[in-house]
Protein backbone atom coordinates (compact mmCIF):
# COMPACT_ATOMS: atom_id res chain seq x y z
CA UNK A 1 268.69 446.97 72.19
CA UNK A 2 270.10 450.27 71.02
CA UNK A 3 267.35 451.94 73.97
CA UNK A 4 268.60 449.80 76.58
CA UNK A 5 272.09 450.31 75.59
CA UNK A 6 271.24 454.21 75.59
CA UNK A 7 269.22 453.93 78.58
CA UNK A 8 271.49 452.39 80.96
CA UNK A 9 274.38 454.69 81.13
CA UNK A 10 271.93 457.82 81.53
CA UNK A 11 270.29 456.05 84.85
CA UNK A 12 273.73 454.83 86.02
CA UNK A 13 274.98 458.36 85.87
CA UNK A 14 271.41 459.71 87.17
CA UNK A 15 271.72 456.88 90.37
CA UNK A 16 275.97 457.49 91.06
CA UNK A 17 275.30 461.20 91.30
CA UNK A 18 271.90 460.71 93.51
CA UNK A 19 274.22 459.18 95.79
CA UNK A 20 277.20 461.67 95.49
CA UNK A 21 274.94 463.82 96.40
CA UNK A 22 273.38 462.50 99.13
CA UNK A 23 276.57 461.30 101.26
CA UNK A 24 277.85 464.71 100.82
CA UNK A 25 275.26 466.52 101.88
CA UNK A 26 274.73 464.35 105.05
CA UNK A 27 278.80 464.75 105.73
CA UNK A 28 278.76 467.54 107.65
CA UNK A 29 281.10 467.21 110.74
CA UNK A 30 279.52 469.58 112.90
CA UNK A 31 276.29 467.59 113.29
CA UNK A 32 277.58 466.11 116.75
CA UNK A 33 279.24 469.36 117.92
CA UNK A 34 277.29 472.11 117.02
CA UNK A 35 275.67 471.94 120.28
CA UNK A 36 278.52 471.93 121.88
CA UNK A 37 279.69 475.03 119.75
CA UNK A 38 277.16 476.79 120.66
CA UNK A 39 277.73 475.65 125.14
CA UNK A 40 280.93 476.77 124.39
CA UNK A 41 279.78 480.33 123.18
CA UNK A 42 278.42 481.07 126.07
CA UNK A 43 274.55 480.19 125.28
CA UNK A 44 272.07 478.96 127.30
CA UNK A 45 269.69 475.86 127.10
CA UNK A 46 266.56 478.09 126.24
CA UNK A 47 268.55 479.97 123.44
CA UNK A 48 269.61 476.75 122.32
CA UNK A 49 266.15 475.53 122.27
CA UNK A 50 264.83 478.52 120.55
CA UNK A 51 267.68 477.66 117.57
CA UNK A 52 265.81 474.47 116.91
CA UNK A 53 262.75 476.38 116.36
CA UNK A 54 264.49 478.55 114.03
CA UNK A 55 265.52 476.10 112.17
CA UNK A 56 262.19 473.71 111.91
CA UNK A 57 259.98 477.72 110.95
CA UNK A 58 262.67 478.19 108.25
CA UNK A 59 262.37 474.92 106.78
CA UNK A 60 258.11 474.45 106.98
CA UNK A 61 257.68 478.62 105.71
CA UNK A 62 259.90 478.02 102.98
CA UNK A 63 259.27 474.47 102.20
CA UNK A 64 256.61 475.03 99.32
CA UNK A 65 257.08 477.96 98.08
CA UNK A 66 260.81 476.29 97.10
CA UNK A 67 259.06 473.72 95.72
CA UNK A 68 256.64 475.70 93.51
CA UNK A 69 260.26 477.59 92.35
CA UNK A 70 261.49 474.22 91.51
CA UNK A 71 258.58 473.70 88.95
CA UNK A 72 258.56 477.17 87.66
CA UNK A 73 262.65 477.54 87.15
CA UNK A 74 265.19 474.84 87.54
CA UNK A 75 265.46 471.82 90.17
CA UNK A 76 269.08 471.29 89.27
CA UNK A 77 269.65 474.70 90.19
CA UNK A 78 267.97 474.52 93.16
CA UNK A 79 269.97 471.39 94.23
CA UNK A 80 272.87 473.52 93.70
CA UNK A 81 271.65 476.57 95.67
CA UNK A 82 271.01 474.34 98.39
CA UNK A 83 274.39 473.40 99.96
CA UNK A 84 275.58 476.59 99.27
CA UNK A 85 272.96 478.27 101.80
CA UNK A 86 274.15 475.64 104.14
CA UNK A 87 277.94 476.27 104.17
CA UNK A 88 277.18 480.08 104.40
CA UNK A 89 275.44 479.40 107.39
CA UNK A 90 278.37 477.46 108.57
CA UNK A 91 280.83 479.70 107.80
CA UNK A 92 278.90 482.19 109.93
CA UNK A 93 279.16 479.48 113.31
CA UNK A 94 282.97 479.26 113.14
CA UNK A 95 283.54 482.65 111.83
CA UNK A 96 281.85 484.93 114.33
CA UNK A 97 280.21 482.85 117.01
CA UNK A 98 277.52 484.22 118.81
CA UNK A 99 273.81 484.06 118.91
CA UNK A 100 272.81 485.97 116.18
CA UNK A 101 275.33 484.53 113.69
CA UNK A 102 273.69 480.69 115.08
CA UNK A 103 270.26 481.99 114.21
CA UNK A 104 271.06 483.64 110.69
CA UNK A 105 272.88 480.22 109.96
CA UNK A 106 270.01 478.14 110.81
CA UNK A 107 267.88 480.07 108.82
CA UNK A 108 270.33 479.21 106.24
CA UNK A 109 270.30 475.69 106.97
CA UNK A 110 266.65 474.86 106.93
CA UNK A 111 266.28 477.50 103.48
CA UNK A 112 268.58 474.99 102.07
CA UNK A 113 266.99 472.10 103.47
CA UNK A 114 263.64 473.50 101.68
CA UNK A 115 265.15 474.24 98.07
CA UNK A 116 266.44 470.93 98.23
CA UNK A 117 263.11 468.82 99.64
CA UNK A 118 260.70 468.31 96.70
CA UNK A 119 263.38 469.50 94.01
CA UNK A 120 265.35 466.27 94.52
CA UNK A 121 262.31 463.93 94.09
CA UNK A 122 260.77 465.37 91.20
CA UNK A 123 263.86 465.39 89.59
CA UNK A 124 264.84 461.69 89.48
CA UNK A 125 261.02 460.76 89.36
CA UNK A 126 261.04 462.88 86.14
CA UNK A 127 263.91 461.53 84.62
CA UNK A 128 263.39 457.78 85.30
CA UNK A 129 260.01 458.33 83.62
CA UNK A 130 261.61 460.14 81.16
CA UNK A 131 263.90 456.91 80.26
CA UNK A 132 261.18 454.73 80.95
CA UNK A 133 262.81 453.40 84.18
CA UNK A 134 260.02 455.12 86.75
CA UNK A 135 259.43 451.63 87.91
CA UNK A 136 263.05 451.75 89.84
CA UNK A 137 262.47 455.08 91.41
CA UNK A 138 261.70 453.35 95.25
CA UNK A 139 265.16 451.34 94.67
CA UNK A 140 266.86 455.06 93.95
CA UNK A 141 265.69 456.55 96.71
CA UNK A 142 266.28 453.71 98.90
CA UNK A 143 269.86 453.62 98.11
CA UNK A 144 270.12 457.57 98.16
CA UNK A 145 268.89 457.74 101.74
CA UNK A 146 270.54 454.83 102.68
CA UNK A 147 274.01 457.53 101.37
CA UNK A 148 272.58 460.16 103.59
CA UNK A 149 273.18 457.54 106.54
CA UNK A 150 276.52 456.57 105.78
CA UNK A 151 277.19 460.37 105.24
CA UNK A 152 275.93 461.07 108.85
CA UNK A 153 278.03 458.06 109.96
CA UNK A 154 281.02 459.08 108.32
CA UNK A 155 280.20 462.61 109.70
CA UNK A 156 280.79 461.32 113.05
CA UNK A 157 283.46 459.37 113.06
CA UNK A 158 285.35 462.08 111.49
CA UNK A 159 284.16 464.73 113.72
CA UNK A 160 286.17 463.98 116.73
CA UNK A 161 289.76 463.64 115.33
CA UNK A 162 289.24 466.85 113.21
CA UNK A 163 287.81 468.45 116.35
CA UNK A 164 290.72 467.84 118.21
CA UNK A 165 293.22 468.44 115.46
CA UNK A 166 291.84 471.85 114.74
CA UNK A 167 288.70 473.00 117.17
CA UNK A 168 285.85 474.20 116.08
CA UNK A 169 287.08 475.88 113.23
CA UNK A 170 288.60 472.89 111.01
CA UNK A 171 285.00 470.88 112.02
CA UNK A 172 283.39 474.00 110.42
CA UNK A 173 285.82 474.18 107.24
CA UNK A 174 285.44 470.47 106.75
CA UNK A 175 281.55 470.77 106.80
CA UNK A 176 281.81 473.78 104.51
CA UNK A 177 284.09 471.61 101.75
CA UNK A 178 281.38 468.83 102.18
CA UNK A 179 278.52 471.34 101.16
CA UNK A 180 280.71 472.76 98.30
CA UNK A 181 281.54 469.44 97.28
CA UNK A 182 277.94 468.36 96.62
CA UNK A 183 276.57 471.62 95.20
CA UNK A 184 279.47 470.41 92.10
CA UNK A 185 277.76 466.99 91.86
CA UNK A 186 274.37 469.01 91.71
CA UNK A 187 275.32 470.42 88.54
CA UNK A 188 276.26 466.98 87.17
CA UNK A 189 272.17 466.24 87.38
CA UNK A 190 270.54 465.94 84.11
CA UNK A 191 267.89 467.82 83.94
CA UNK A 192 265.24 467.19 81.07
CA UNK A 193 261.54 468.78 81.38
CA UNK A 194 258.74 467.85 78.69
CA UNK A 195 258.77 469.75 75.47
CA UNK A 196 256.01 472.43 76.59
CA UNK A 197 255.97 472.64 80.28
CA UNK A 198 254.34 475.45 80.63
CA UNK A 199 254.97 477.92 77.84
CA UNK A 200 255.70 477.39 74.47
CA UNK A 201 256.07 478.85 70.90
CA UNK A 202 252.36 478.68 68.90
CA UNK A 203 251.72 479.69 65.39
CA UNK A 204 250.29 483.05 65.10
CA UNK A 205 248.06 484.36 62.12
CA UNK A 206 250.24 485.01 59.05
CA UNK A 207 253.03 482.49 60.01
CA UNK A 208 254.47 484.37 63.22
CA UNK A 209 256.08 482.38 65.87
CA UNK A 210 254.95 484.10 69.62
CA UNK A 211 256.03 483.25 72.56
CA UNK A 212 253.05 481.98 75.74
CA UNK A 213 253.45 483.73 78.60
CA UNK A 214 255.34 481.55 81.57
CA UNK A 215 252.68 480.96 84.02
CA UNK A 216 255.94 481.31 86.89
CA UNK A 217 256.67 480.55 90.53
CA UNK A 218 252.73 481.64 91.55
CA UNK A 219 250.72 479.34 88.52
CA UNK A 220 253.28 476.53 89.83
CA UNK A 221 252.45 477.13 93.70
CA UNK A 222 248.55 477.09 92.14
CA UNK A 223 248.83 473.82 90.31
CA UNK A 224 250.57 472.02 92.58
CA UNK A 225 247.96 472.61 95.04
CA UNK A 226 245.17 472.29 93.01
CA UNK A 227 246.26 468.83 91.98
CA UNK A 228 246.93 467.75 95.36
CA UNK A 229 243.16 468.99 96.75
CA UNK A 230 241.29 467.77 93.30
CA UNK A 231 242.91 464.19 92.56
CA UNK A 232 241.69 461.93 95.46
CA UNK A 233 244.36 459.51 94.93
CA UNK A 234 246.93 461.95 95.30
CA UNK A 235 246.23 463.64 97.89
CA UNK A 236 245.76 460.02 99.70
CA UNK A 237 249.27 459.38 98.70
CA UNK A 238 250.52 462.70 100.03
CA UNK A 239 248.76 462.63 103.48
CA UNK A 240 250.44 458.89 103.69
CA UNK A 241 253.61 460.29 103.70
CA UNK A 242 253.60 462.51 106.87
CA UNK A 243 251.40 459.55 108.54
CA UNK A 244 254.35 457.22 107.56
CA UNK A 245 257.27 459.43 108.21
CA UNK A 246 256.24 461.82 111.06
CA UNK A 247 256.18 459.77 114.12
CA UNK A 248 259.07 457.53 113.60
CA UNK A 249 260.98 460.00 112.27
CA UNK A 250 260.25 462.56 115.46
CA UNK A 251 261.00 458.99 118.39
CA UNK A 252 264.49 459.07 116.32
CA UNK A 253 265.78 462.04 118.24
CA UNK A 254 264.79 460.35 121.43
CA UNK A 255 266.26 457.09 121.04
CA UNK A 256 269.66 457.92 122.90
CA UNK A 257 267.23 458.51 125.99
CA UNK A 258 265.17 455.14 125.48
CA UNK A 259 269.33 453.53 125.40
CA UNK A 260 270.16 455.38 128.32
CA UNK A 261 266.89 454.05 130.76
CA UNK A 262 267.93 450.61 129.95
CA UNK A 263 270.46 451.02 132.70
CA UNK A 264 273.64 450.86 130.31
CA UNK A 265 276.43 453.24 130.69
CA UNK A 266 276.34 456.43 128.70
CA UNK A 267 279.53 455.36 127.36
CA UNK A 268 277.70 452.59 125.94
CA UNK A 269 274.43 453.78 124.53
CA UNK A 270 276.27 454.51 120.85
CA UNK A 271 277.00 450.94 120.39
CA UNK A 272 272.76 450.64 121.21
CA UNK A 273 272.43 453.28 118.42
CA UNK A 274 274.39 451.29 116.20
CA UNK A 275 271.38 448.97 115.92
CA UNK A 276 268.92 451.93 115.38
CA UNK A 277 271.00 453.05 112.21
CA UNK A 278 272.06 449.34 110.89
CA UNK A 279 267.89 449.01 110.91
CA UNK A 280 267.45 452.30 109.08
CA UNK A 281 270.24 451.00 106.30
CA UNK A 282 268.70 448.29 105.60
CA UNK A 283 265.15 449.39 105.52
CA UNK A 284 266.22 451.71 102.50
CA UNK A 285 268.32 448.66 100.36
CA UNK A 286 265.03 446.59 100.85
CA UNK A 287 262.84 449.31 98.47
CA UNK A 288 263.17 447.03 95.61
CA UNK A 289 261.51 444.28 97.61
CA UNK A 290 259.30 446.73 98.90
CA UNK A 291 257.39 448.20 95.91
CA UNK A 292 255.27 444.46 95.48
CA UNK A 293 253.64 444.78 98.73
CA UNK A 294 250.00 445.42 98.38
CA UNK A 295 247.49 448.02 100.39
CA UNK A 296 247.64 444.78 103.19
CA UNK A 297 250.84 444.04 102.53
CA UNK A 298 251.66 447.87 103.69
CA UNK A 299 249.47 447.47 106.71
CA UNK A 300 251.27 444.75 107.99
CA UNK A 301 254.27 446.37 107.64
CA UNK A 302 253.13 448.94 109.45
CA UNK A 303 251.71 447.31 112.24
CA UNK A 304 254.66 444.83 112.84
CA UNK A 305 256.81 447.99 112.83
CA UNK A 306 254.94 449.74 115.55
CA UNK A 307 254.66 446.49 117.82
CA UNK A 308 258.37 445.52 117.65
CA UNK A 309 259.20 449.15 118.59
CA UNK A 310 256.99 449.52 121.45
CA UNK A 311 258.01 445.88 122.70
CA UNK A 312 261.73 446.65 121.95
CA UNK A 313 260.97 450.12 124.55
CA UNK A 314 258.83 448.09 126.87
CA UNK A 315 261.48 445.10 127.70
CA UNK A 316 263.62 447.73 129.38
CA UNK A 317 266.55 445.82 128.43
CA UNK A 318 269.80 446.36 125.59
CA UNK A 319 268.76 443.58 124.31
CA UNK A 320 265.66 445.39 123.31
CA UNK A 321 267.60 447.61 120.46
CA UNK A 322 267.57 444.68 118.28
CA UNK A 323 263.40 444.73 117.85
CA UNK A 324 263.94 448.95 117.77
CA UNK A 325 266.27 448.44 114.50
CA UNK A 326 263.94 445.82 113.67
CA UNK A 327 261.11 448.43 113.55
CA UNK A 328 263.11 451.29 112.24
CA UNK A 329 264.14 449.28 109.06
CA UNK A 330 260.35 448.70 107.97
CA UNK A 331 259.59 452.21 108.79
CA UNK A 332 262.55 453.05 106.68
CA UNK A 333 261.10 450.71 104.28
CA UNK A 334 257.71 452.30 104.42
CA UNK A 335 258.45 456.11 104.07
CA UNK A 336 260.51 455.19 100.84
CA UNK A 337 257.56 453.39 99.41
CA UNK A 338 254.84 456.11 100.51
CA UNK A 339 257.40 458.64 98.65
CA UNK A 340 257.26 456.31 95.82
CA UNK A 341 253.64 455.92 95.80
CA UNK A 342 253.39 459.82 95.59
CA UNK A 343 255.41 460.24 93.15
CA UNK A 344 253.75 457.55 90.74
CA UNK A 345 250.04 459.73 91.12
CA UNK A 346 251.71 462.80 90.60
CA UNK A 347 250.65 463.69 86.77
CA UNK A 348 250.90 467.30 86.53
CA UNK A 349 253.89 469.56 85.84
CA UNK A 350 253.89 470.82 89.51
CA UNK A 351 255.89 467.94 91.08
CA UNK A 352 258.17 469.61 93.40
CA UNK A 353 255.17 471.43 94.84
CA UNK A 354 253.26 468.70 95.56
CA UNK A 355 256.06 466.65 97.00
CA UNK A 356 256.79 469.79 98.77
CA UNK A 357 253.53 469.84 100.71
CA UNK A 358 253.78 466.24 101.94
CA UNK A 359 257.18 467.49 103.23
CA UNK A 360 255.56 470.66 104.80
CA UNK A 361 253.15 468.28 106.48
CA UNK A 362 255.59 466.07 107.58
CA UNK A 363 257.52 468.67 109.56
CA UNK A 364 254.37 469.70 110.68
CA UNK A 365 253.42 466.62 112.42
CA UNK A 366 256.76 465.96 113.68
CA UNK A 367 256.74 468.91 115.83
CA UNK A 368 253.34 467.78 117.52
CA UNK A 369 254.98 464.83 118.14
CA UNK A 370 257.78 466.42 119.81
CA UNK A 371 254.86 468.11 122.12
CA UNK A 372 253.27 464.96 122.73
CA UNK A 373 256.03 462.86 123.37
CA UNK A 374 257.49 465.58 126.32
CA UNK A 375 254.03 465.64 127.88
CA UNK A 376 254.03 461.70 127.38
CA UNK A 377 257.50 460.87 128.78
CA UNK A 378 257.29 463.29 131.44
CA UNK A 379 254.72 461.50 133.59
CA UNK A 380 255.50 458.12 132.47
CA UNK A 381 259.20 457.73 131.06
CA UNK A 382 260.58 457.18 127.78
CA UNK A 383 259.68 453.83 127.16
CA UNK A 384 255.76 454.51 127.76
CA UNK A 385 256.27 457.53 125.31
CA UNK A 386 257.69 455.26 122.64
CA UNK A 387 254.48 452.77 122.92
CA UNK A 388 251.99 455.08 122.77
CA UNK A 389 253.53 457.09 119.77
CA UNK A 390 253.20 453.94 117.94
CA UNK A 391 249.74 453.63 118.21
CA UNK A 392 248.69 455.95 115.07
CA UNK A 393 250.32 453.42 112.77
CA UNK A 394 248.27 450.67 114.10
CA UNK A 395 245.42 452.88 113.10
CA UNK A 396 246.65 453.46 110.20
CA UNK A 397 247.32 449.98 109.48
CA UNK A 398 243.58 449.20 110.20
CA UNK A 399 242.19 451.67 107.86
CA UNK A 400 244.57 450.45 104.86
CA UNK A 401 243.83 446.95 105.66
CA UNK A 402 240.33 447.36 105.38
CA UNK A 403 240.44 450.23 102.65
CA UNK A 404 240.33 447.31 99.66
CA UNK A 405 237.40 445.54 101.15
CA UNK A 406 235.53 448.96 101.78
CA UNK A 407 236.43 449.48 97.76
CA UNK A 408 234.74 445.74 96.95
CA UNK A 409 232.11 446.64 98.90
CA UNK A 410 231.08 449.94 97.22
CA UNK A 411 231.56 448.19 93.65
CA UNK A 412 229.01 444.96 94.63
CA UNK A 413 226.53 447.61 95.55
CA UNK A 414 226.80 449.77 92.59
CA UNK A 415 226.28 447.16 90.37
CA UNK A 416 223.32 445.54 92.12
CA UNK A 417 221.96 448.75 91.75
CA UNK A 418 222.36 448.97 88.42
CA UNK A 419 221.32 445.86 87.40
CA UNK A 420 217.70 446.83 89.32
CA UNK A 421 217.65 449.75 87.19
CA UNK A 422 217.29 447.15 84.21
């Protein structure tokens, strides 16, 4: 009793400020004016365009080498360093607008992005297992992205009032306190790491203590890729997580388009979108129900995901949305769980790294989709482009179906040949 009763209050406070964290980092007002901020300045669609690119390099260059930092230093300190970046680069937009300040804060943006993707997972992985709670880590990060949402939502339905209260300029302030806000609740994460890391005090001859020498930022980048390329089952669990999270993740930023070719006004498509983010919510509260789905039990998730999508885009209709938020909820639902998985293989010290890489690869991927889908939609329309993104996760779906019987399979035959060996 007295390691429950110890137990409990240290993951309560570990979960509240997960959350804290989470909504304010996601409550940044600007995120449905900043293109407009930037029309406004005077800058063109291709200069726009080349922004995003900015942004997406800034994140994937930076994305593991911040992650091998976070093993080698301090993941609470990089959770703290990470808004800050962010409401520099903000403070730059409404400051002095123009195109060079927009590309020096998006560089910003997506550094921050990158000291906080990997950090933040190997964190609350590490202490969960560290209070012998890992087991609740998918119902964690459920809820935590499930804060990001409501932070976005709450992002903008504030956005327009403070927009026309005070311009551009009290949007940017009130995305700035949001950052600074949340880089205090980072420093309210505990922070724990094992007794000997990485180097430690050992006895020397004659009874002298010496100190190892720290192995640093490079031994962590090495392990953490090592690890991934020589444990089979994780690095299966870390290519899942791109295959999970990539393509979904990549149609999201299209869905306003797949609203607006079901012949609804455009004053209507955000009550359409509604349903797209209700989905999401829910996917990440259902985690805990998640986690006892099997290898099949995945694949059907999968592939009921991907059919309701491309049938919601296919029936050209509003009434369609409801199967889309259908789907995005068990996607939802599925990247938490292939984060979980991850994280449960992951045995070595270099967490953040690895997690770091499956985050690299998932921005990776996402961009091809983004080729794909243009090419796609362009000579057939949006719905088409929405159907045939899905089909990799029916593919996917196959091969973990079938993955358990291939397994049975291989262990029959190895021991009939053993037992003609006797």
């Amino acid at each position: 009793m007295l390691v429950v009763s110890a137990r409990v209050p240290a993951e309560r406070r570990l979960a509240v400020t997960l959350y804290a964290y989470a909504f304010l980092t996601d409550l940044v007002l600007l995120y449905p004016v900043y293109t407009l901020l930037f029309a406004d300045t005077g800058l063109s669609v291709g200069q726009i365009s080349s922004l995003f690119v900015l942004w997406s390099a800034a994140g994937i260059l930076l994305e593991v080498p911040s992650g091998a930092w976070a093993d080698a230093a301090s993941r609470r300190l990089l959770l703290c360093l990470a808004p800050l970046l962010t409401a520099a680069g903000f403070a730059l937009w409404v400051l002095v607008p123009s195109y060079p300040a927009f590309a020096v804060g998006f560089l910003l943006w997506g550094a921050g992005g990158a000291l906080r993707s990997g950090a933040q997972e190997a964190l609350v992985w590490t202490e969960l297992d560290r209070l012998g709670a890992a087991g609740r880590y998918a119902r964690l990060a459920g809820r935590a992205r499930t804060a990001e949402l409501l932070g976005v939502v709450g992002a903008m339905g504030l956005a327009a009032p403070v927009l026309a209260l005070g311009g551009y300029p009290a949007v940017g302030a009130a995305s700035m306190a949001a950052c600074l806000a949340a880089a205090a609740i980072a420093t309210r994460f505990p922070e724990h790491r094992s007794a000997e890391p990485r180097g430690h005090r050992t006895d020397q001859p004659g009874g002298d203590q010496a100190e190892t020498a720290e192995p640093g930022w490079l031994a962590s980048l090495r392990g953490g890729l090592a690890e991934a390329r020589a444990d089979r089952s994780v690095r299966g669990a870390l290519l899942l997580v791109p295959a999970v999270a990539a393509v979904w993740g990549g149609l999201d930023e299209y869905t306003p388009l797949l609203a607006r070719d079901t012949g609804i006004p455009a004053a209507t498509v955000p009550l359409l979108l509604l349903l797209v983010w209700a989905g999401t919510t829910v996917g990440g509260l259902l985690a805990p129900a998640g986690e006892r789905l099997t290898d099949r039990g995945f694949a059907a998730l999968l592939a009921g995901a991907a059919l309701a999508l491309a049938a919601g885009a296919l029936v050209r209709h509003p009434a369609g949305f409801v199967l889309v938020g259908v789907a995005f909820a068990a996607f939802q639902l599925a990247t938490v769980l292939a984060d979980a998985r991850l994280q449960a293989r992951i045995s070595g010290p270099d967490r953040a790294t690895v997690t770091s890489v499956a985050g690299m690869a998932t921005d990776l991927t996402i961009i091809a989709v983004y080729a794909g889908y243009g090419v796609v939609a362009g000579a057939a329309g949006h719905p088409v482009a929405f159907a045939v993104a899905v089909l990799p996760y029916l593919l996917l779906a196959g091969r973990l179906a079938t993955r358990r019987s291939a397994r049975r399979i291989r262990a029959n035959r190895s021991l009939s040949e053993n037992a003609d060996v006797s």
